[in-house]
PDB file of N, CA and C in Angstrom:
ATOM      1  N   UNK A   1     -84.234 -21.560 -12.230  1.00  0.00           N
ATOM      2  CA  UNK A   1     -83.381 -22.079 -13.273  1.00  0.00           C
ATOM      3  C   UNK A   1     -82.633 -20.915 -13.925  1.00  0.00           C
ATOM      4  N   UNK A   2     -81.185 -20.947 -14.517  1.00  0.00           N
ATOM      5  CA  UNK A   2     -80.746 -20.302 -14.681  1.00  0.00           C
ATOM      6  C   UNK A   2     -79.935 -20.825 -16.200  1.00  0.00           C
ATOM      7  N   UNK A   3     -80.070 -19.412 -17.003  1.00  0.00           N
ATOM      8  CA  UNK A   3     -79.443 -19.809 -18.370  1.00  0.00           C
ATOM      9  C   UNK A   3     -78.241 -19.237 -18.616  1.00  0.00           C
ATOM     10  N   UNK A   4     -76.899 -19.788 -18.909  1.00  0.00           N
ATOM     11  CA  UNK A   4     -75.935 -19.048 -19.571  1.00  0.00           C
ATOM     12  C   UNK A   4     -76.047 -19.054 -20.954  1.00  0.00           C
ATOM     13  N   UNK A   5     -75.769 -17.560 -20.981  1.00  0.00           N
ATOM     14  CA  UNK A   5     -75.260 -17.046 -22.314  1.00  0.00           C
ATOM     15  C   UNK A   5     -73.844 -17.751 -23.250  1.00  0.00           C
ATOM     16  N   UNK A   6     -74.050 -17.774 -24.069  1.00  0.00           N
ATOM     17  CA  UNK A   6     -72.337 -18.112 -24.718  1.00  0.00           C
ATOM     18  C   UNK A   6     -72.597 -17.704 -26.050  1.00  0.00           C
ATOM     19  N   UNK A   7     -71.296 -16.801 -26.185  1.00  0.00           N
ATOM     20  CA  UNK A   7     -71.089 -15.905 -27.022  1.00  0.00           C
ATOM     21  C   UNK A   7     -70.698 -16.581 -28.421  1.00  0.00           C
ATOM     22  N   UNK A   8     -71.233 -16.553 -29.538  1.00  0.00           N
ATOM     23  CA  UNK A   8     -71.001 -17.178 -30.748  1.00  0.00           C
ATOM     24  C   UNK A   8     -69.823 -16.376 -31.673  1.00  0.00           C
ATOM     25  N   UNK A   9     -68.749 -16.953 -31.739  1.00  0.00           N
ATOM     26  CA  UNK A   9     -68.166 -16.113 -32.901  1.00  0.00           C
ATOM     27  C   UNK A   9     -67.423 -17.178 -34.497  1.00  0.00           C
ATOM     28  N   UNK A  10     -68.305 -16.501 -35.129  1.00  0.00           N
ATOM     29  CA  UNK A  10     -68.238 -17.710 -36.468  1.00  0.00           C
ATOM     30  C   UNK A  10     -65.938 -17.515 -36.882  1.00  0.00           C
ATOM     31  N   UNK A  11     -66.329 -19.011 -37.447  1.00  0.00           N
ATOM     32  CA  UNK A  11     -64.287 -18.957 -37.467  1.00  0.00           C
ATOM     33  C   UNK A  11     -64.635 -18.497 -39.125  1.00  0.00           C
ATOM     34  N   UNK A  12     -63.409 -17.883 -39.048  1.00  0.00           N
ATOM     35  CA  UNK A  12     -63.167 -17.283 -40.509  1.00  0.00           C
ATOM     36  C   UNK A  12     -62.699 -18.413 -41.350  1.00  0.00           C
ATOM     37  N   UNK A  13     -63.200 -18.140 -43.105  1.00  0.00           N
ATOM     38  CA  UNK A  13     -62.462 -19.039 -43.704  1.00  0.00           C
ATOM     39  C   UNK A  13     -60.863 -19.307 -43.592  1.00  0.00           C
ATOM     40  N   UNK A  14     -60.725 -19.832 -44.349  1.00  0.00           N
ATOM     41  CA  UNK A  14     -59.297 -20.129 -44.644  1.00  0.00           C
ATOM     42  C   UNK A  14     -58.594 -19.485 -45.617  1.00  0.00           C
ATOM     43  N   UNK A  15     -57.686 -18.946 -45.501  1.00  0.00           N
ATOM     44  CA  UNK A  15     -57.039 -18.173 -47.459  1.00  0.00           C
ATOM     45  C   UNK A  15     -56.910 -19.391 -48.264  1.00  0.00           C
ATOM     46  N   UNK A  16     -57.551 -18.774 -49.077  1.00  0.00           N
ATOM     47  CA  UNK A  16     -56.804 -19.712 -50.813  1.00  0.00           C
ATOM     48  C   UNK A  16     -56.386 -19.235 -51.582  1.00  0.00           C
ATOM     49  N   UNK A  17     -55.393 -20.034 -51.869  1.00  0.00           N
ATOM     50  CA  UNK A  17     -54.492 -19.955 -52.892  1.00  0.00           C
ATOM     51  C   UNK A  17     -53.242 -19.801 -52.330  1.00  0.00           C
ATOM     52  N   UNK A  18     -53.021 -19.967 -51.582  1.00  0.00           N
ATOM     53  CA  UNK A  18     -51.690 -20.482 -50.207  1.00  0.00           C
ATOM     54  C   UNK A  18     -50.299 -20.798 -51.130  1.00  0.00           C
ATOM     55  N   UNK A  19     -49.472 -20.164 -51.335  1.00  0.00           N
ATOM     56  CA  UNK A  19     -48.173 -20.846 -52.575  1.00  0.00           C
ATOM     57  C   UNK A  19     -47.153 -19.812 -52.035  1.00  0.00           C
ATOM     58  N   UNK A  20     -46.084 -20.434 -52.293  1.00  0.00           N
ATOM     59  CA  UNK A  20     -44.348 -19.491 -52.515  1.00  0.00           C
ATOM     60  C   UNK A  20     -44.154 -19.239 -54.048  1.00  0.00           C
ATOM     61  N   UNK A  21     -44.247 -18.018 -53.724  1.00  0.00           N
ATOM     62  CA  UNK A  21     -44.099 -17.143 -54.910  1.00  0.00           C
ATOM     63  C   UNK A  21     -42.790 -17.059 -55.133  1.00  0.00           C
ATOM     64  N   UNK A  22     -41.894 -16.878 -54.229  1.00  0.00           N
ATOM     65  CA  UNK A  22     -40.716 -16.610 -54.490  1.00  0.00           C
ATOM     66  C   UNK A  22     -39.579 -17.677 -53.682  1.00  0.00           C
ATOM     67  N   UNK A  23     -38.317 -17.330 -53.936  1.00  0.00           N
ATOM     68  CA  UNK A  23     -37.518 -18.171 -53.190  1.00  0.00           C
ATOM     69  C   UNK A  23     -35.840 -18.214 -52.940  1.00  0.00           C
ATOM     70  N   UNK A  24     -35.116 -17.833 -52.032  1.00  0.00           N
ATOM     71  CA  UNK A  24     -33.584 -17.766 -52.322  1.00  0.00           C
ATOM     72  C   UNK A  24     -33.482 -18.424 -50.818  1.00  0.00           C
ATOM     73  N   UNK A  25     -31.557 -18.073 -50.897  1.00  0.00           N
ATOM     74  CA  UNK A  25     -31.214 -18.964 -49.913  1.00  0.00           C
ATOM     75  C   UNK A  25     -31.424 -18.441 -48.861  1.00  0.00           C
ATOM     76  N   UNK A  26     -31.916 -17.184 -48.069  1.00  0.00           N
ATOM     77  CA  UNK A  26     -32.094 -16.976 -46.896  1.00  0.00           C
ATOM     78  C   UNK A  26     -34.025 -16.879 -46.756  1.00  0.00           C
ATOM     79  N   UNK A  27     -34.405 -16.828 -47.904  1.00  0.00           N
ATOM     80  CA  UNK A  27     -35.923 -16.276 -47.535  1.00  0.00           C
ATOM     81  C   UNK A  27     -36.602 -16.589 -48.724  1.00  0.00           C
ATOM     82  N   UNK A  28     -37.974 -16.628 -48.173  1.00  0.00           N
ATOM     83  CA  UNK A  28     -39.206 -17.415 -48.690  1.00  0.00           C
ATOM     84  C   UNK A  28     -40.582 -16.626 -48.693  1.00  0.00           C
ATOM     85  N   UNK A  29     -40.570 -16.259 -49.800  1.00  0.00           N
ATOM     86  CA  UNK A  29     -42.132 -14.995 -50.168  1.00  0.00           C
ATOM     87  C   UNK A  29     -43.012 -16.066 -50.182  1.00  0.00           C
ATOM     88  N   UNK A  30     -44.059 -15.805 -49.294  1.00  0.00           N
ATOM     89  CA  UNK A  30     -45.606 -16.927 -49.224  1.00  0.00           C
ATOM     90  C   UNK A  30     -46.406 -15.755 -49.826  1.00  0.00           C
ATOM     91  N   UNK A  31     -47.592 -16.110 -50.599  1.00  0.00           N
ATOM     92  CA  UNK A  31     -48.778 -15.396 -51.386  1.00  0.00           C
ATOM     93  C   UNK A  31     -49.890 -16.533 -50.853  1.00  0.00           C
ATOM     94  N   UNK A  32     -51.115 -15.452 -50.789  1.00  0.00           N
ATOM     95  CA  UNK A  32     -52.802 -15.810 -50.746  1.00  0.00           C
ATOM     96  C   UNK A  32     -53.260 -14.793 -50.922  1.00  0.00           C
ATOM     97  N   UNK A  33     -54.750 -15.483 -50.888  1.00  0.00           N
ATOM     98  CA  UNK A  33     -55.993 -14.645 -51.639  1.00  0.00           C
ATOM     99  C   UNK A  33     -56.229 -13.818 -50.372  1.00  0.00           C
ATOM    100  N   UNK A  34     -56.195 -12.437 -50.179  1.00  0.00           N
ATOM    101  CA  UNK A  34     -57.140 -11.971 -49.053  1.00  0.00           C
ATOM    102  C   UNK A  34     -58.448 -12.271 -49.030  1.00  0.00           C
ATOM    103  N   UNK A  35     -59.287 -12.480 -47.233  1.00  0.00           N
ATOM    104  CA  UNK A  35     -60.348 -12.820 -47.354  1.00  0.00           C
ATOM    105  C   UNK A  35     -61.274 -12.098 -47.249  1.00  0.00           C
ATOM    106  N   UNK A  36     -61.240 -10.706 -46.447  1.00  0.00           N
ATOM    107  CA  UNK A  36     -62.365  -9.856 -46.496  1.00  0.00           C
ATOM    108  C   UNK A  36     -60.894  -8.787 -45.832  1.00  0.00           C
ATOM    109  N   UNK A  37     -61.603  -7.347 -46.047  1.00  0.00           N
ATOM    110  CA  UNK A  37     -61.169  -6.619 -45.011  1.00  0.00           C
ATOM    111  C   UNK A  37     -60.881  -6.521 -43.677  1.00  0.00           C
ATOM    112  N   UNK A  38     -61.453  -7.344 -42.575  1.00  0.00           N
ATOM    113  CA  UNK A  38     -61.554  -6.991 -41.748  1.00  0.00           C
ATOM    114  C   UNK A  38     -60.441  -8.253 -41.301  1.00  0.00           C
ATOM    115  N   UNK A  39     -60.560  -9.062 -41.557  1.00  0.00           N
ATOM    116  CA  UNK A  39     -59.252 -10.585 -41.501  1.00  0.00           C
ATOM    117  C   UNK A  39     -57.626 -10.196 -41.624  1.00  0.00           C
ATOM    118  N   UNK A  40     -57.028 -10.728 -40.342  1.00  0.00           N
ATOM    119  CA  UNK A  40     -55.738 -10.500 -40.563  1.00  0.00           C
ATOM    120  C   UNK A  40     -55.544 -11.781 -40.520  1.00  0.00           C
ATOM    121  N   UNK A  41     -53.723 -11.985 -41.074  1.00  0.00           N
ATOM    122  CA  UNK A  41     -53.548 -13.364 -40.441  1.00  0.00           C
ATOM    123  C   UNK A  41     -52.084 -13.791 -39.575  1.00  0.00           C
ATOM    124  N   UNK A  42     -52.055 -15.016 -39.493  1.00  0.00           N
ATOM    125  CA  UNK A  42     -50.809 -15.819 -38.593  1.00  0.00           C
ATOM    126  C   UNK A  42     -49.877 -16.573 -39.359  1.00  0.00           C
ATOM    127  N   UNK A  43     -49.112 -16.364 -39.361  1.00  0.00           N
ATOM    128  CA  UNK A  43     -48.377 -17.131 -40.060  1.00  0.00           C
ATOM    129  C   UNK A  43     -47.345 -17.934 -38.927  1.00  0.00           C
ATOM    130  N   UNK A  44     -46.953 -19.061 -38.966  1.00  0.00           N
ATOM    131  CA  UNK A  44     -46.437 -20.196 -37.711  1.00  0.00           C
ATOM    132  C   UNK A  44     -45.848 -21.081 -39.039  1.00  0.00           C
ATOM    133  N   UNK A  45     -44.370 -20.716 -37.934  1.00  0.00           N
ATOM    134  CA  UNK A  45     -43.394 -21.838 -38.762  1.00  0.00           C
ATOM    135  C   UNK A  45     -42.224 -22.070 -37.566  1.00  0.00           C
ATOM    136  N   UNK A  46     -41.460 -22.887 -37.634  1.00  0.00           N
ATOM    137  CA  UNK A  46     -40.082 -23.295 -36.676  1.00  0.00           C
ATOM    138  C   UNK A  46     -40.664 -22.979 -35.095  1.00  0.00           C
ATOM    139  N   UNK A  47     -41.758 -23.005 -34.577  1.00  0.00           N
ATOM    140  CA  UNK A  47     -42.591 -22.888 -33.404  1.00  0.00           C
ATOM    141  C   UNK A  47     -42.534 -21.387 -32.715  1.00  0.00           C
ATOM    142  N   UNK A  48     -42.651 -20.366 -33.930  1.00  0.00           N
ATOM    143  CA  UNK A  48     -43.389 -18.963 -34.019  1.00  0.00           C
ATOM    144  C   UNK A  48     -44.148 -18.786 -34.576  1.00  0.00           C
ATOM    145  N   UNK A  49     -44.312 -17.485 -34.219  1.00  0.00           N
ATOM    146  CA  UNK A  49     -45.819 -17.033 -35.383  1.00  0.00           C
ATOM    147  C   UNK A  49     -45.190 -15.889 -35.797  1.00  0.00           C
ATOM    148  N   UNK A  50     -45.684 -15.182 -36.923  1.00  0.00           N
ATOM    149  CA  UNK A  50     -45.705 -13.625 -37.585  1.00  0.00           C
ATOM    150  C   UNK A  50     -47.162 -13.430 -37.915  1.00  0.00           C
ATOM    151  N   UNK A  51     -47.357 -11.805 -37.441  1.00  0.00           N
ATOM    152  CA  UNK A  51     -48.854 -11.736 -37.186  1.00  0.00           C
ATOM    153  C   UNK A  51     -48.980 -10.725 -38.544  1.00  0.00           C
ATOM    154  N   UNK A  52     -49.776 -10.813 -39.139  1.00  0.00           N
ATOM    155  CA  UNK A  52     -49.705  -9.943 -40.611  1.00  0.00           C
ATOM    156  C   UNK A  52     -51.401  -9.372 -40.770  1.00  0.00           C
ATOM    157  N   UNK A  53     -51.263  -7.894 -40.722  1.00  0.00           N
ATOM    158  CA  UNK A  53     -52.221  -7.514 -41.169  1.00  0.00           C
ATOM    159  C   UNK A  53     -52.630  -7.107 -42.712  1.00  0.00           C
ATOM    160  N   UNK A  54     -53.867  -7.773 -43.084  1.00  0.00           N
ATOM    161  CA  UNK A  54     -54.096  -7.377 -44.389  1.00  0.00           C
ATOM    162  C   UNK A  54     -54.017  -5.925 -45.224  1.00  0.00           C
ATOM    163  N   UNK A  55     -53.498  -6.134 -46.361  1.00  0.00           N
ATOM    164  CA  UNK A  55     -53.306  -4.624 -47.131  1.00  0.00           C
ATOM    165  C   UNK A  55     -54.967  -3.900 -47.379  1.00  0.00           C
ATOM    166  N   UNK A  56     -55.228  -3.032 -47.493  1.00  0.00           N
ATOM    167  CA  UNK A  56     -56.560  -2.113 -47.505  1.00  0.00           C
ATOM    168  C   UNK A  56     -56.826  -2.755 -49.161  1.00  0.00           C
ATOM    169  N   UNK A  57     -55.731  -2.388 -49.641  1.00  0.00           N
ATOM    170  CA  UNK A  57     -55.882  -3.173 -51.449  1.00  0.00           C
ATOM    171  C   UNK A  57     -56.481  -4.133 -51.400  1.00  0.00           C
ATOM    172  N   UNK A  58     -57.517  -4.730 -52.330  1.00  0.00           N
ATOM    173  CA  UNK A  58     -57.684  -5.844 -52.910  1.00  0.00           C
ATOM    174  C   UNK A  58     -56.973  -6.560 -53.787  1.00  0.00           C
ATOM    175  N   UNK A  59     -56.844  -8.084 -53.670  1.00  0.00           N
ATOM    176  CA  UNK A  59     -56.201  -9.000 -53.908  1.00  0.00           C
ATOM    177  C   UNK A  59     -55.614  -9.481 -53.247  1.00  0.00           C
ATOM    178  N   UNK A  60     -54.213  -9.754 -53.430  1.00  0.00           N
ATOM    179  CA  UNK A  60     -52.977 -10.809 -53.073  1.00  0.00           C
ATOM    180  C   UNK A  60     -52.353 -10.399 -52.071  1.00  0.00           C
ATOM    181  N   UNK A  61     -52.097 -11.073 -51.029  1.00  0.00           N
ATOM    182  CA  UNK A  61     -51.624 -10.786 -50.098  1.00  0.00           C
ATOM    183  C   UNK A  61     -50.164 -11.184 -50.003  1.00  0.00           C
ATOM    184  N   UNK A  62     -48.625 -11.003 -49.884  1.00  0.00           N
ATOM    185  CA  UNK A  62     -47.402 -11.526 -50.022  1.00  0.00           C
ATOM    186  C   UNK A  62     -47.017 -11.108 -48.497  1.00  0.00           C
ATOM    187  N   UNK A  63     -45.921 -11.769 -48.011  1.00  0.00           N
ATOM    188  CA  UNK A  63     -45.059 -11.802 -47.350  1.00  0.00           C
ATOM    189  C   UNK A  63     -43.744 -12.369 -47.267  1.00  0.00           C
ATOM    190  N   UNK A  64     -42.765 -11.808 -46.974  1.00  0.00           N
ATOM    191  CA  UNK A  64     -41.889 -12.647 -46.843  1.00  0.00           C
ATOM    192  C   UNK A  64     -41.028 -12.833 -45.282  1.00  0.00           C
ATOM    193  N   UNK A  65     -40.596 -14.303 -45.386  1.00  0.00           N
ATOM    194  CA  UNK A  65     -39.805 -14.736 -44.846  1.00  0.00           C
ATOM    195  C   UNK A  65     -38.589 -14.593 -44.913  1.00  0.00           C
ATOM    196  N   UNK A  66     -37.767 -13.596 -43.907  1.00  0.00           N
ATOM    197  CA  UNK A  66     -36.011 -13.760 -44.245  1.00  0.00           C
ATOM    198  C   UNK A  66     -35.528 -14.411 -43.258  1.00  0.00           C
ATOM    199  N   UNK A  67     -34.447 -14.294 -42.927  1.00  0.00           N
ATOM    200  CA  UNK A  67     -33.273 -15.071 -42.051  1.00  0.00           C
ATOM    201  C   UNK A  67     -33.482 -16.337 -41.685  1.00  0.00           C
ATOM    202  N   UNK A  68     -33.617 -17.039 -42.859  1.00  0.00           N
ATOM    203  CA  UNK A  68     -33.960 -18.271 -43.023  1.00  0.00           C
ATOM    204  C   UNK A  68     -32.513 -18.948 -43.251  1.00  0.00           C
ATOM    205  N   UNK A  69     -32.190 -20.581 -42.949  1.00  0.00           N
ATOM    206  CA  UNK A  69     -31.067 -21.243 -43.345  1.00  0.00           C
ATOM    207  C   UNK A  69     -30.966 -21.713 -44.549  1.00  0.00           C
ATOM    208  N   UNK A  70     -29.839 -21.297 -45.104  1.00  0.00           N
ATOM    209  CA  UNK A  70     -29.581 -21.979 -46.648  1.00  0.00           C
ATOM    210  C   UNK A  70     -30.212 -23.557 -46.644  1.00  0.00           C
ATOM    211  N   UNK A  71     -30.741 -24.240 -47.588  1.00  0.00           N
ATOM    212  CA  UNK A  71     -30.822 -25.914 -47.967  1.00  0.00           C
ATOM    213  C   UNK A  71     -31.792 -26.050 -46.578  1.00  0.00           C
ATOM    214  N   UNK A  72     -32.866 -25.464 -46.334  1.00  0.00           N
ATOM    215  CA  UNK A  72     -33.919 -26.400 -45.463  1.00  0.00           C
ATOM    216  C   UNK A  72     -35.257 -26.370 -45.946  1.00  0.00           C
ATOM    217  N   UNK A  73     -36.415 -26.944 -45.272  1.00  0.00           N
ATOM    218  CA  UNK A  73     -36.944 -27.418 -45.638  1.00  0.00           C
ATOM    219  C   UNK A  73     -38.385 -26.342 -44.321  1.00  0.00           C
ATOM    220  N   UNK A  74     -38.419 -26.080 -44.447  1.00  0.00           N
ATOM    221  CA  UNK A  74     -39.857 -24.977 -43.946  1.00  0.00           C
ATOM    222  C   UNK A  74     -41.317 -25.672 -43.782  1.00  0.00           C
ATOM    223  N   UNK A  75     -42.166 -25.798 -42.733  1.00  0.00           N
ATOM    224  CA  UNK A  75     -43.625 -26.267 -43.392  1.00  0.00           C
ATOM    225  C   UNK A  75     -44.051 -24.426 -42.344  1.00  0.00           C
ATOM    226  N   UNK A  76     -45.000 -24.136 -43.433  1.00  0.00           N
ATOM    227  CA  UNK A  76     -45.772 -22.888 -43.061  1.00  0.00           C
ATOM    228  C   UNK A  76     -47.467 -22.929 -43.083  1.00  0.00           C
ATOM    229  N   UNK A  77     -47.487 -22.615 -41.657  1.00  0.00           N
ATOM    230  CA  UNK A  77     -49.475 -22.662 -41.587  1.00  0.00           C
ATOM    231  C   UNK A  77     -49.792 -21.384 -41.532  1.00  0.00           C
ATOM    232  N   UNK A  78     -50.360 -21.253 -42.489  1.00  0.00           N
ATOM    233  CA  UNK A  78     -51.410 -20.018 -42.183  1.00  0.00           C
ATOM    234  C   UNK A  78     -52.688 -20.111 -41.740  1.00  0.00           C
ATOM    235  N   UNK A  79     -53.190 -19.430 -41.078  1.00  0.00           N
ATOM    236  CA  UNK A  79     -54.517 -18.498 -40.183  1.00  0.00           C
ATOM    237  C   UNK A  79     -54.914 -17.606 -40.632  1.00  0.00           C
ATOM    238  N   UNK A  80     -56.261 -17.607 -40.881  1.00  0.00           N
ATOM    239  CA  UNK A  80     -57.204 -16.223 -40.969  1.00  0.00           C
ATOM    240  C   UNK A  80     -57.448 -16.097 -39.616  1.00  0.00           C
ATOM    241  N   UNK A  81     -57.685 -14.923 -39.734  1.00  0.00           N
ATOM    242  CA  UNK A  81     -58.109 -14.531 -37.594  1.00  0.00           C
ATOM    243  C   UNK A  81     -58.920 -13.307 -37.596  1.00  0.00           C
ATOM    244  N   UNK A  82     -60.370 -13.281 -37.469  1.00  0.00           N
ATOM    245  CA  UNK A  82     -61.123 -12.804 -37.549  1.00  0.00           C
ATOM    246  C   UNK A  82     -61.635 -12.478 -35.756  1.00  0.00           C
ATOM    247  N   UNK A  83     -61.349 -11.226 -34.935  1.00  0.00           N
ATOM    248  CA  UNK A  83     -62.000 -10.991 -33.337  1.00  0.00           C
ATOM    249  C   UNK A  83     -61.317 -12.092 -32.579  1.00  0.00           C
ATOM    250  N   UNK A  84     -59.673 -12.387 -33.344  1.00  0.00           N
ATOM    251  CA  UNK A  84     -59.256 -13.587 -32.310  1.00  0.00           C
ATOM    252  C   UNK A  84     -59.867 -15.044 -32.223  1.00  0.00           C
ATOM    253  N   UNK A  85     -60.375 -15.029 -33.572  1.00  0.00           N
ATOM    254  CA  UNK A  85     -60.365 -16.516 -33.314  1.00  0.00           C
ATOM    255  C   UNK A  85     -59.814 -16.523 -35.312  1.00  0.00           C
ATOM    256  N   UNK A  86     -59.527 -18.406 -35.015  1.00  0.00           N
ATOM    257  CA  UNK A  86     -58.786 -18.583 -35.741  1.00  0.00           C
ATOM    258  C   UNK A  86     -59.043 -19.320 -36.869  1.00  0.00           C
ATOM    259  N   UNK A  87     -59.184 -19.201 -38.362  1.00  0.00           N
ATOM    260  CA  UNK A  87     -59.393 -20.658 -39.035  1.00  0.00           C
ATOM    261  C   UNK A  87     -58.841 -21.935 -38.806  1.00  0.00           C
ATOM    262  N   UNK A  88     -58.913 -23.088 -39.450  1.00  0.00           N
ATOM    263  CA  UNK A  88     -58.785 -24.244 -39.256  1.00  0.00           C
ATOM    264  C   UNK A  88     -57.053 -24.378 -39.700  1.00  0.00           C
ATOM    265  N   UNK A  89     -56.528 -23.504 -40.790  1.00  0.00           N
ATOM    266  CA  UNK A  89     -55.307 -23.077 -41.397  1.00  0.00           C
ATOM    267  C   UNK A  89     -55.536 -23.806 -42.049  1.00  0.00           C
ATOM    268  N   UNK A  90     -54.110 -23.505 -43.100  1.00  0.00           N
ATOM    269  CA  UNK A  90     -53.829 -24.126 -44.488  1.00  0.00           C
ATOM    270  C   UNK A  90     -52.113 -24.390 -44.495  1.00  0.00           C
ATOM    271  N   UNK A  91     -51.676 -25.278 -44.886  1.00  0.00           N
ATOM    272  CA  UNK A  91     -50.179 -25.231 -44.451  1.00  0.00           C
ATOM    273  C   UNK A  91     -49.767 -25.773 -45.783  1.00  0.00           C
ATOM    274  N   UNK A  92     -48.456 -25.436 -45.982  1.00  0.00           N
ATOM    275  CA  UNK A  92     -47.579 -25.555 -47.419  1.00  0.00           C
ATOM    276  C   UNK A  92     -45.953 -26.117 -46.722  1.00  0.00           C
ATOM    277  N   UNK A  93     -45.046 -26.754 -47.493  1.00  0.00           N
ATOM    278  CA  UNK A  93     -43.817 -26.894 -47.060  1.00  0.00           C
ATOM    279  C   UNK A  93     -43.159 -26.533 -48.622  1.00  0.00           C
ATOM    280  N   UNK A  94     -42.099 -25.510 -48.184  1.00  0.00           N
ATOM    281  CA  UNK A  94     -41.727 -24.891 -48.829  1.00  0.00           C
ATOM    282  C   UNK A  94     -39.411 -25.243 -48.579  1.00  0.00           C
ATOM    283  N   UNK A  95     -38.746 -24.718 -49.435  1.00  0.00           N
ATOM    284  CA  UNK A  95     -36.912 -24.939 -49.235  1.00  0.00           C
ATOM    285  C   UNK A  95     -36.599 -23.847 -49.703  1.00  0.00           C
ATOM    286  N   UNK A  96     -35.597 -23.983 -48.575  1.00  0.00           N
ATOM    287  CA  UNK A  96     -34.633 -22.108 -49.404  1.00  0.00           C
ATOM    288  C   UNK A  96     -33.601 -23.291 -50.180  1.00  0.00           C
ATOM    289  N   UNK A  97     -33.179 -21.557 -50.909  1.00  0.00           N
ATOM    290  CA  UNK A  97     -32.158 -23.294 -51.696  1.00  0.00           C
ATOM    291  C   UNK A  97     -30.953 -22.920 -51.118  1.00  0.00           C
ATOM    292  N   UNK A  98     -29.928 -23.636 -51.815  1.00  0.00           N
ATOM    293  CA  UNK A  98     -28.463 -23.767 -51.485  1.00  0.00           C
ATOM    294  C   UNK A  98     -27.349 -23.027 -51.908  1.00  0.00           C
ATOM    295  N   UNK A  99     -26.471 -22.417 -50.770  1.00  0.00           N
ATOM    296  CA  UNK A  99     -25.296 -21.703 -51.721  1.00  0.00           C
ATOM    297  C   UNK A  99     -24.406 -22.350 -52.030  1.00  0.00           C
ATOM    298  N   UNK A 100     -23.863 -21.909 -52.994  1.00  0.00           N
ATOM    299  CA  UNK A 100     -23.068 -23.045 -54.251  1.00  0.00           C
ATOM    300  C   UNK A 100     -21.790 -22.050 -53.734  1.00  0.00           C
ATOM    301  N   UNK A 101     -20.862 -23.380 -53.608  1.00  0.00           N
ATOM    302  CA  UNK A 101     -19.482 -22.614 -53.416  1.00  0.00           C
ATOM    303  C   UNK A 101     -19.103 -23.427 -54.598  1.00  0.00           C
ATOM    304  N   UNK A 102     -17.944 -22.301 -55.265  1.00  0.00           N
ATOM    305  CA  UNK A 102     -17.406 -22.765 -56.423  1.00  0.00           C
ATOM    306  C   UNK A 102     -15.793 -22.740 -56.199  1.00  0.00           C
ATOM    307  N   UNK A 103     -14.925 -23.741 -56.650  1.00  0.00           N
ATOM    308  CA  UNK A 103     -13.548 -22.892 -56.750  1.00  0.00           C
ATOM    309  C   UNK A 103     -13.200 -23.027 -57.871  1.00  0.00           C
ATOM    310  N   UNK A 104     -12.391 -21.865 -58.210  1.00  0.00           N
ATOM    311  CA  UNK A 104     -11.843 -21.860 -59.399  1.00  0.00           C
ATOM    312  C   UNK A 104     -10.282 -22.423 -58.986  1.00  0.00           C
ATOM    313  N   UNK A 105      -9.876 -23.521 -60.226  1.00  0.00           N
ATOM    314  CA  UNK A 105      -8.840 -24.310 -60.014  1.00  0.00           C
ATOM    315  C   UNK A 105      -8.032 -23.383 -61.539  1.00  0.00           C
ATOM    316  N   UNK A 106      -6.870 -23.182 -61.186  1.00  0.00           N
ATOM    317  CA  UNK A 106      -6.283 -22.763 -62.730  1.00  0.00           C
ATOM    318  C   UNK A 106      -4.981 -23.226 -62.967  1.00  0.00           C
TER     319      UNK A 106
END
């Protein structure tokens, strides 16, 4: 009889506190809680990812999003990723806003 091994690797939490901190018409600052040192994460939106490693600092973790389209509408999942594997994520939908054309009539 013969036993396989299988390798256990626990999934990392999830970040909390997941929010847009910031916001204009091309780009979108996302903030969370870092989870430990050793956790980076994923960020997946418009069917990419951006891979972000955590700051050595404690606390808040920011990023931003640029070259984004004026007036849309964004949903963003984040990942903790701990040895390649992945949390369950946390996802937010977030809008750049709109540029205002004005004319001046005189």
């Amino acid at each position: 009889m013969s036993l396989s091994f299988v390798c256990y690797r626990p999934v990392p939490p999830n970040a909390e506190g997941f929010t847009v901190s910031a916001q204009n018409e091309t780009s979108i600052t996302l903030q969370w809680s870092k989870v430990n040192n050793n956790t980076s994460f994923v960020i997946q939106f418009n069917g990419g990812e951006i891979s972000i490693i955590a700051p050595v600092a404690a606390g808040l973790v920011t990023h931003t999003v640029s070259s984004l389209s004026p007036g849309t509408n964004y949903t963003f999942t984040l990942f903790s990723v701990l040895d390649d594997v992945r949390s369950s994520g946390v996802s937010i939908t977030a809008a750049t806003g709109r540029t205002l054309h004005f004319i001046n009539k005189d």
